[in-house]
C-alpha atoms as a PDB file:
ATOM      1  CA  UNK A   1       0.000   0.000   0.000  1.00  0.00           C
ATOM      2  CA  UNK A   2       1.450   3.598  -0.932  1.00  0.00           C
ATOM      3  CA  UNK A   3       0.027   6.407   0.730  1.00  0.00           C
ATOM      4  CA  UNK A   4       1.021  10.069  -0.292  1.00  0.00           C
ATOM      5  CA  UNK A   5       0.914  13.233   1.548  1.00  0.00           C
ATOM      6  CA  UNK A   6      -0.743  15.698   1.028  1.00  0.00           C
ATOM      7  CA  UNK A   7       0.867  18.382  -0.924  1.00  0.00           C
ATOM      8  CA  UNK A   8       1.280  21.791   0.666  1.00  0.00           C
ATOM      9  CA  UNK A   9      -1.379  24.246  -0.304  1.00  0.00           C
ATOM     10  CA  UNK A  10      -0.522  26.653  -3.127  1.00  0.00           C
ATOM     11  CA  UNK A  11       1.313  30.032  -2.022  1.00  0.00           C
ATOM     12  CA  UNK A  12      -0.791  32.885  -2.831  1.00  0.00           C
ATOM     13  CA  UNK A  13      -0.770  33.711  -6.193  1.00  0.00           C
ATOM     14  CA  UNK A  14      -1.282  37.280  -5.439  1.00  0.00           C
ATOM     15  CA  UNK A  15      -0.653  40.017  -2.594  1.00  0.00           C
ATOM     16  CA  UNK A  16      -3.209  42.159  -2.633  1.00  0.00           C
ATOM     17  CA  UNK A  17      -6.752  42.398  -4.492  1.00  0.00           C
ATOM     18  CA  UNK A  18      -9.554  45.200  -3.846  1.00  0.00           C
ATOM     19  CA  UNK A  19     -13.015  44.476  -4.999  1.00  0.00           C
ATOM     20  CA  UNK A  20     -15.539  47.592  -4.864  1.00  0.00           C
ATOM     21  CA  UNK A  21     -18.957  46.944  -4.467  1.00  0.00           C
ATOM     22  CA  UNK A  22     -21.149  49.781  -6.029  1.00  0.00           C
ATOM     23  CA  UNK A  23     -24.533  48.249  -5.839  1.00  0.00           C
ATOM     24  CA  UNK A  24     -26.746  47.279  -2.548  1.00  0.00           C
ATOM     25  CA  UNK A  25     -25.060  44.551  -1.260  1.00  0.00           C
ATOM     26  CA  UNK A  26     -28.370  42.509  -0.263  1.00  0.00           C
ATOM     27  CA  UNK A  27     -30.017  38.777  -1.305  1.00  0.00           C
ATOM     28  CA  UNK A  28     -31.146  40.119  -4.711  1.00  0.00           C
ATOM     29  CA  UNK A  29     -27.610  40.444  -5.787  1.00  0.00           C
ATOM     30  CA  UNK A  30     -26.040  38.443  -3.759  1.00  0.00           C
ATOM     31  CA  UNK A  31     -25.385  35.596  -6.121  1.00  0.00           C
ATOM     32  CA  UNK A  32     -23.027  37.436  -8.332  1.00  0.00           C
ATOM     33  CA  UNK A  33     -21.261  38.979  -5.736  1.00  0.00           C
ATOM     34  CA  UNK A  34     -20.201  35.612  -4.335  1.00  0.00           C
ATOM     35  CA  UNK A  35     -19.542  34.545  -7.328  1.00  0.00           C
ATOM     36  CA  UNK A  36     -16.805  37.302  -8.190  1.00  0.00           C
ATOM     37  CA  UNK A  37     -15.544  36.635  -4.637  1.00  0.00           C
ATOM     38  CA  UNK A  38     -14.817  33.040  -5.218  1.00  0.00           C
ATOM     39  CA  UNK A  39     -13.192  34.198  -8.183  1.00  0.00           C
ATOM     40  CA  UNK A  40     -10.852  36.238  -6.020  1.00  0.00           C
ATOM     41  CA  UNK A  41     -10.079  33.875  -3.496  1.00  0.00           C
ATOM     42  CA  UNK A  42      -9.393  31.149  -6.021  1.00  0.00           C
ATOM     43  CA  UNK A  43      -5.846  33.727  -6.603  1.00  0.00           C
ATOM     44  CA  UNK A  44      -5.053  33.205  -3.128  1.00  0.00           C
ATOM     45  CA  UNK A  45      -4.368  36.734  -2.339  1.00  0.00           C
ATOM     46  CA  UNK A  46      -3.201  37.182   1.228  1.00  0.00           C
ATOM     47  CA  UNK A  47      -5.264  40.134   1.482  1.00  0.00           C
ATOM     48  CA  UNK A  48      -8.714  40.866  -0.128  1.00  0.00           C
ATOM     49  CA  UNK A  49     -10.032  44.636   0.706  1.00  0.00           C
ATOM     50  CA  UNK A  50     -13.806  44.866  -0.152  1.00  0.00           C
ATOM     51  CA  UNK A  51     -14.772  48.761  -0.600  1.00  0.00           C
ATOM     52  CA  UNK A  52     -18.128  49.767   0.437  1.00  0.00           C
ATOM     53  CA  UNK A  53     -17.735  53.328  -0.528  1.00  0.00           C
ATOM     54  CA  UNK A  54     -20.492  53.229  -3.180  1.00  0.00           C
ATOM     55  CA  UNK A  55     -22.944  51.018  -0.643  1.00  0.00           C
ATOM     56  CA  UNK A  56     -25.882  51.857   0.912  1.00  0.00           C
ATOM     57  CA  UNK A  57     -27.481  48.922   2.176  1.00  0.00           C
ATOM     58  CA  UNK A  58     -26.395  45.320   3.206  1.00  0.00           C
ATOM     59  CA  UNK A  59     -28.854  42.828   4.402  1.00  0.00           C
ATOM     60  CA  UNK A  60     -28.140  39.539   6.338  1.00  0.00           C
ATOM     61  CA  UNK A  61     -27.201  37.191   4.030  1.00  0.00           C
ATOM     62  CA  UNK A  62     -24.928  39.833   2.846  1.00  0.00           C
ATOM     63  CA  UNK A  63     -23.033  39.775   6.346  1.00  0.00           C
ATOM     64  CA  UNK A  64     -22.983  35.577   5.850  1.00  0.00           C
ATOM     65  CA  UNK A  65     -21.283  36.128   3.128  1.00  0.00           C
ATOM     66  CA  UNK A  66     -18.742  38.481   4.373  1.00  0.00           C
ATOM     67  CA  UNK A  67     -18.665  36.132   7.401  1.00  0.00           C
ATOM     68  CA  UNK A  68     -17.514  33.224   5.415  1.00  0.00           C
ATOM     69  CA  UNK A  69     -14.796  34.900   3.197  1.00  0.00           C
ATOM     70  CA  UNK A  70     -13.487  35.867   6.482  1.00  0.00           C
ATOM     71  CA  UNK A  71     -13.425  32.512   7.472  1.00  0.00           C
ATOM     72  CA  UNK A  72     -11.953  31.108   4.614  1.00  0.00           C
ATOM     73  CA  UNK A  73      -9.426  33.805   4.038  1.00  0.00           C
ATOM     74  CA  UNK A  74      -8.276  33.321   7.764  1.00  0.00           C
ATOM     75  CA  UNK A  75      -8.021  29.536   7.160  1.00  0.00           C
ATOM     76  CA  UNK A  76      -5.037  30.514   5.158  1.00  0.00           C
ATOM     77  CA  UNK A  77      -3.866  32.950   7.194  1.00  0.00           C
ATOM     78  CA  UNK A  78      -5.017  36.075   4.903  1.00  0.00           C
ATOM     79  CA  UNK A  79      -6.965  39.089   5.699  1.00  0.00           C
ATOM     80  CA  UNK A  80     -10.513  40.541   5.095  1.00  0.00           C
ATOM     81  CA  UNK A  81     -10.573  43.703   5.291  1.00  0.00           C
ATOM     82  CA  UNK A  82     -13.794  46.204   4.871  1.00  0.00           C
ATOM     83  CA  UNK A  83     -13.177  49.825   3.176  1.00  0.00           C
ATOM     84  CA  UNK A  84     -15.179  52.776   3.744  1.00  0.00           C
ATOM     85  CA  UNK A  85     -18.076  52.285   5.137  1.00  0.00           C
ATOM     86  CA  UNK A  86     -21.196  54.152   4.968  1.00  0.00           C
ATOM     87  CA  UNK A  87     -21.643  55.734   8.938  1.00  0.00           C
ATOM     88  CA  UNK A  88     -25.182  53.889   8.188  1.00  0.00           C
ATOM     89  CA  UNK A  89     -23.258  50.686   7.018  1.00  0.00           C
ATOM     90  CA  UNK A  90     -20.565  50.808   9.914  1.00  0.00           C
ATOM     91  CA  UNK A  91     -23.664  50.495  12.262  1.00  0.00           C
ATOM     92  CA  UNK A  92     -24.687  47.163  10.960  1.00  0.00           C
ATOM     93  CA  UNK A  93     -21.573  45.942  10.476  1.00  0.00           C
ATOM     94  CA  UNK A  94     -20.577  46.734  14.333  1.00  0.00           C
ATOM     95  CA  UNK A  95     -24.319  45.268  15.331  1.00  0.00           C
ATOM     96  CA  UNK A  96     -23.938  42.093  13.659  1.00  0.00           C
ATOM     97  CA  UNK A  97     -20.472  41.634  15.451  1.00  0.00           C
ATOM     98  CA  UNK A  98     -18.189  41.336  11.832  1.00  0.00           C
ATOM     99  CA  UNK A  99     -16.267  44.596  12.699  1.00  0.00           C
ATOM    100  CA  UNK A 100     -14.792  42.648  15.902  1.00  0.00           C
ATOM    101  CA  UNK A 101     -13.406  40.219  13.698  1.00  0.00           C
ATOM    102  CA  UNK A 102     -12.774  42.061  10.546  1.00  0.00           C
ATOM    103  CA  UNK A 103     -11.168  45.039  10.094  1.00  0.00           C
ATOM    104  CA  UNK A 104     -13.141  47.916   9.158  1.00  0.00           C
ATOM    105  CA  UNK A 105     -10.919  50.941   7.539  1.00  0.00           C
ATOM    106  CA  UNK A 106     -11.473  54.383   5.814  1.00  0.00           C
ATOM    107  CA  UNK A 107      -8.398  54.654   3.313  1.00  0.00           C
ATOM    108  CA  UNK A 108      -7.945  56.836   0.314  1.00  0.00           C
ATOM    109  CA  UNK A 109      -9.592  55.531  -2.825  1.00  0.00           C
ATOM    110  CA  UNK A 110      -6.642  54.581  -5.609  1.00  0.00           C
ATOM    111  CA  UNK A 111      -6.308  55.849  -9.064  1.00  0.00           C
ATOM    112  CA  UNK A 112      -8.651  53.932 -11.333  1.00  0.00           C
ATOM    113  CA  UNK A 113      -6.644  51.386 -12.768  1.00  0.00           C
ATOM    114  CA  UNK A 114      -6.887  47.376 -13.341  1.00  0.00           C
ATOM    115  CA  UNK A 115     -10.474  47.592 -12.331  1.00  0.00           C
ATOM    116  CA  UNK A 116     -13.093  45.338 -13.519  1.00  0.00           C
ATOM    117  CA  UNK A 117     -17.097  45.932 -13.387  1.00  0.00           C
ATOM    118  CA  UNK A 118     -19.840  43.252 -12.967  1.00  0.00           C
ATOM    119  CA  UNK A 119     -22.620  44.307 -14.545  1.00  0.00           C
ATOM    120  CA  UNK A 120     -25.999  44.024 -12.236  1.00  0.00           C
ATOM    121  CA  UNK A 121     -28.429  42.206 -13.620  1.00  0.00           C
ATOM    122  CA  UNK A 122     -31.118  44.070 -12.013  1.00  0.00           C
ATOM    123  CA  UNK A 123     -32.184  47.219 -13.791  1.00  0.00           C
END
């Protein structure tokens, strides 16, 4: 009988990547969100910075889902962190008990460059 190892996980691919969210971050939308985000954490980045600049509402499930890229980013030892609230958005965010876990930041916004838009598909 040969048994193998398990090979070491993949370094991260990436350092950094900053996803802005210009939409309501709620259950309507939710699906494509999480599907970006997946798409992120599939680089391995050892940081992922959402922006919530441009939000004005997140709902529940919208905290699960920050909730569990938390999680899975801090399985490999990388960091969530949440940009620039809305004062509105802070509030939830502090109330549902993510900002003790997750950092929660106001930074400058970079130059527009490398970005990439998902379109909505409500309208």
């Amino acid at each position: 009988m040969t048994s193998t190892l398990p090979s070491a996980p993949p370094e991260s691919t990436v350092p950094h990547v900053r996803v802005e969210i210009t939409d309501e971050l709620d259950l309507a939308g939710l699906s494509e969100v999480a599907h970006v985000l997946d798409r992120v954490l599939a680089l391995r980045p050892r940081q992922v910075t959402i922006d919530l600049a441009q939000c004005r509402h997140v709902d529940a499930a919208a905290i699960a889902l920050l909730l569990d890229v938390h999680r899975r980013l801090a399985r490999r030892d990388a960091v969530l962190t949440l940009g620039n609230p809305h004062p509105r958005i802070r509030r939830v965010l502090a109330t549902a008990g993510l900002g003790a876990s997750v950092p929660v930041v106001d930074t400058p916004r970079p130059a527009a460059r490398g970005r990439a838009r998902v379109p909505s598909a409500r309208r």
